[in-house]
N, C-alpha and C. Protein backbone atom coordinates (compact mmCIF):
# COMPACT_ATOMS: atom_id res chain seq x y z
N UNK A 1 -13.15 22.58 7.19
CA UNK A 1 -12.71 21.28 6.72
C UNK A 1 -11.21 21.26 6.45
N UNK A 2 -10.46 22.21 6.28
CA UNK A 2 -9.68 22.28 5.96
C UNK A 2 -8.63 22.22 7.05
N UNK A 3 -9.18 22.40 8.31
CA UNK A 3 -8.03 22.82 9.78
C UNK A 3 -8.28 20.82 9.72
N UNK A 4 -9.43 20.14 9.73
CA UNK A 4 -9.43 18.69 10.00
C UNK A 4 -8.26 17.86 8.53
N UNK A 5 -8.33 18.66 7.35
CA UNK A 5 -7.29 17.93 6.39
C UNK A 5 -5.84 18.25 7.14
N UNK A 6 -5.51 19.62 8.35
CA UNK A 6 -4.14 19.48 8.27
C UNK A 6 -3.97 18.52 9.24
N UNK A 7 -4.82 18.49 10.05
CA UNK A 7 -4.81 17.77 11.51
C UNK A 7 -4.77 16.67 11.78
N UNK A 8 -6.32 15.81 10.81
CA UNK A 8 -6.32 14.52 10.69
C UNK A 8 -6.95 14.08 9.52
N UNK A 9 -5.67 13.84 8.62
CA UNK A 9 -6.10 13.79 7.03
C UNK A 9 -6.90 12.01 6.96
N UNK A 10 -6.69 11.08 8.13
CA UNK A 10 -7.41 10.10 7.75
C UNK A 10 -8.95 10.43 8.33
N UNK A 11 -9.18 11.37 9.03
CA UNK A 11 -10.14 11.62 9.56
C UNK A 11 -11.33 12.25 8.26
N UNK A 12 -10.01 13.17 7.73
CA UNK A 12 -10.62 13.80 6.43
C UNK A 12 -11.36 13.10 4.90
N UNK A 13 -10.60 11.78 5.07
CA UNK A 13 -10.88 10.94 3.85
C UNK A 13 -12.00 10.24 4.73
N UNK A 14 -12.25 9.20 5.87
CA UNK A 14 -13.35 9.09 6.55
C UNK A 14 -14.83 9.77 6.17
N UNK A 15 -14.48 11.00 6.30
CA UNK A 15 -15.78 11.57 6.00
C UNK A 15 -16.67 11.87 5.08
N UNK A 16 -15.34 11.64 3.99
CA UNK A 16 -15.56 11.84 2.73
C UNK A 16 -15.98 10.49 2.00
N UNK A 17 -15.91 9.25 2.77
CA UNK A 17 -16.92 8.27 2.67
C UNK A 17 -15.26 7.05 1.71
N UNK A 18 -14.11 7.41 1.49
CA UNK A 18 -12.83 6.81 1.05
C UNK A 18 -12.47 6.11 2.35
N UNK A 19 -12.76 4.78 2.25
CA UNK A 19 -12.03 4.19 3.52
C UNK A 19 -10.92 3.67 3.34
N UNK A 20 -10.30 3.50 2.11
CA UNK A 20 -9.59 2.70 1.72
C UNK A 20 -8.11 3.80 1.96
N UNK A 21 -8.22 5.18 1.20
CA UNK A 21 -7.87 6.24 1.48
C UNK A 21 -7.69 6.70 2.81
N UNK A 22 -8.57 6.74 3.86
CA UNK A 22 -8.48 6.56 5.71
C UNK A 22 -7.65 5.95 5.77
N UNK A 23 -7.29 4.57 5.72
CA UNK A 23 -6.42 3.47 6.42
C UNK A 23 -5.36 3.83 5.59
N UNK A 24 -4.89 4.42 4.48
CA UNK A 24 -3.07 4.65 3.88
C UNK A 24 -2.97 5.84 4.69
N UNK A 25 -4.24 6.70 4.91
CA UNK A 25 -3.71 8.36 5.94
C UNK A 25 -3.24 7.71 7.11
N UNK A 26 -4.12 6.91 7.60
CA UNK A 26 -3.72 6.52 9.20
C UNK A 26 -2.25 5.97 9.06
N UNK A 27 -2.19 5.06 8.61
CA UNK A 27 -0.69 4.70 8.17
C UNK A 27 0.21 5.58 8.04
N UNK A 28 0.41 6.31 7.01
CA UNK A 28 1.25 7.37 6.94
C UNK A 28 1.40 8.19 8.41
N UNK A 29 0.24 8.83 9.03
CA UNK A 29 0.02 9.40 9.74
C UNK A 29 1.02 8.78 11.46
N UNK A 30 1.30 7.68 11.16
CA UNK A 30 1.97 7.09 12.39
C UNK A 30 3.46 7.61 12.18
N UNK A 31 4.22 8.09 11.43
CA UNK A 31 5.28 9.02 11.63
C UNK A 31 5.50 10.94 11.33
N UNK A 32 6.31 11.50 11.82
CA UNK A 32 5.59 12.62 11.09
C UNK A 32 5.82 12.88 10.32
N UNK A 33 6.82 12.47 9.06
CA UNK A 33 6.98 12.72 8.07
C UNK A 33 5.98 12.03 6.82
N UNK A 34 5.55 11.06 7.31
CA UNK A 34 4.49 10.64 6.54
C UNK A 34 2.78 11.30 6.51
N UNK A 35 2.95 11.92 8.17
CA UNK A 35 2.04 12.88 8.24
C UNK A 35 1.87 14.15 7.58
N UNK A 36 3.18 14.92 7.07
CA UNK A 36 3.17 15.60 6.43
C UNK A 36 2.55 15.68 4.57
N UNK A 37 2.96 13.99 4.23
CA UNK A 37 2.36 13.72 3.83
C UNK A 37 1.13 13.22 3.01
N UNK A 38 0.63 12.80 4.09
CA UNK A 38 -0.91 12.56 4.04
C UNK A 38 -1.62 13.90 3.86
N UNK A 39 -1.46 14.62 4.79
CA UNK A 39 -1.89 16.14 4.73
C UNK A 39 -2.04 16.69 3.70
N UNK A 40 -0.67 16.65 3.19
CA UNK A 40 -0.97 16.94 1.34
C UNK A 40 -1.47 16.60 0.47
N UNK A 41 -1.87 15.08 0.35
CA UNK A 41 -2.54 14.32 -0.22
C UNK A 41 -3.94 14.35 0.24
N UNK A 42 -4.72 14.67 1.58
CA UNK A 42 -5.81 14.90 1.89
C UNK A 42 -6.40 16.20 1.25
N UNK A 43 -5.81 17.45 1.28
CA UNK A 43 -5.96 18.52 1.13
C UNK A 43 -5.74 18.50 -0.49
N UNK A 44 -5.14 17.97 -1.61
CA UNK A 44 -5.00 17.72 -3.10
C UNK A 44 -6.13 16.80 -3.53
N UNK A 45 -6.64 16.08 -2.76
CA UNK A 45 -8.08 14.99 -3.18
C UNK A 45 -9.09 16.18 -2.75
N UNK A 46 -9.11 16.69 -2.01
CA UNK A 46 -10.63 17.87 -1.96
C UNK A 46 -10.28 18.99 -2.21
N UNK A 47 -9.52 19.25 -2.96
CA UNK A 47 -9.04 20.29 -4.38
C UNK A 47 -9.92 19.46 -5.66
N UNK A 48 -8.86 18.43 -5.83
CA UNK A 48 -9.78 17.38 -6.54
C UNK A 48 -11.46 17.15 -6.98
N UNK A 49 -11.94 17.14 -5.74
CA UNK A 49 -13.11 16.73 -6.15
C UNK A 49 -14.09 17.45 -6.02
N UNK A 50 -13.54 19.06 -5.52
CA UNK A 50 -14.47 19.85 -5.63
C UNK A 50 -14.33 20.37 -7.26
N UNK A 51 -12.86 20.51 -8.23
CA UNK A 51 -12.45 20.61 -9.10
C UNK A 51 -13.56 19.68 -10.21
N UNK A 52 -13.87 18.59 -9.77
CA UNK A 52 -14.75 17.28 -11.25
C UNK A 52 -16.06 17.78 -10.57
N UNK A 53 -16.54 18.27 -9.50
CA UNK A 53 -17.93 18.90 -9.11
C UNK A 53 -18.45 19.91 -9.97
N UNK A 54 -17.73 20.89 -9.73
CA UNK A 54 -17.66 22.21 -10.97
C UNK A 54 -17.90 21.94 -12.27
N UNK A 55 -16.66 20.81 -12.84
CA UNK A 55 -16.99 20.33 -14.09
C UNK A 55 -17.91 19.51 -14.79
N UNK A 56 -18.34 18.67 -13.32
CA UNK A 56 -19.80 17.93 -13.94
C UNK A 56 -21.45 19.19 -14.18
N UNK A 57 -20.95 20.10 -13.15
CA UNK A 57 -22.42 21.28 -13.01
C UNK A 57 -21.82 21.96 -14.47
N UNK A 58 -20.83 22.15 -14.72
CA UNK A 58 -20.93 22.78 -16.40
C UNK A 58 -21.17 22.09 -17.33
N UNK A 59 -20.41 20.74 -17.39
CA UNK A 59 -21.21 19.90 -18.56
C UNK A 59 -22.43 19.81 -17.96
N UNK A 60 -23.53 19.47 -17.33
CA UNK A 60 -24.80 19.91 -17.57
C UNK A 60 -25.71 20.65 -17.71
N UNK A 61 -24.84 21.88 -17.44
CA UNK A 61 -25.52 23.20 -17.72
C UNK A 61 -25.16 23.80 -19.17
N UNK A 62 -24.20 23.16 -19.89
CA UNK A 62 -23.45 23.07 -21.52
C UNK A 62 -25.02 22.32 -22.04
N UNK A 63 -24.98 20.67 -21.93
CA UNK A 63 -26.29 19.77 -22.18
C UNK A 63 -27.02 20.26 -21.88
N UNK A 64 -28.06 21.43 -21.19
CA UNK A 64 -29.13 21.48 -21.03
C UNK A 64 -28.68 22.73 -21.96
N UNK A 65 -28.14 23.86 -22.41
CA UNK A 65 -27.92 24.63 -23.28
C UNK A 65 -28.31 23.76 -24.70
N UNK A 66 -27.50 23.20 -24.98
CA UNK A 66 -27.49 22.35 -26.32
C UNK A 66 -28.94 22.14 -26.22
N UNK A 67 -29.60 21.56 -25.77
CA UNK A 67 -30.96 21.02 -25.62
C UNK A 67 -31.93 22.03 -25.91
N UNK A 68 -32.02 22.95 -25.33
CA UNK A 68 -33.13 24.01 -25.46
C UNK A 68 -32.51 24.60 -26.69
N UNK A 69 -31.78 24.42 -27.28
CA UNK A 69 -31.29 25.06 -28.53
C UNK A 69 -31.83 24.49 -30.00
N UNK A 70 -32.09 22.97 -29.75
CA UNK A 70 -32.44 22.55 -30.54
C UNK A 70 -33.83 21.97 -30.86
């Protein structure tokens, strides 16, 4: 996933179900400095959201601690 965030970061937000996010990559993506860009910003959002993934599986694995505790 990561060779498709350097390659085609609107491709990358696409899949990830952000369309709104797709169409500013594609945009950007029409010069190359904006491509550079996007790239970074594709590749920092799925840092991102694997980052609040992690943190939602610990707060519920914290809440289900608390729970059987009491």
């Amino acid at each position: 996933m990561i060779l498709i965030d350097l390659l085609l970061p609107c491709l990358s937000f696409f899949l990830r179900g952000k369309l709104v996010a797709s169409f500013i990559a594609l945009i950007l993506q029409i010069s190359i400095v904006g491509w550079i860009f996007a790239t970074i910003w594709s590749i920092l959002a799925r840092r991102n959201a694997r980052n609040e993934r992690n943190l939602r599986v610990m707060e519920q694995r914290m809440a289900g601690q608390k729970n059987s505790e009491s």
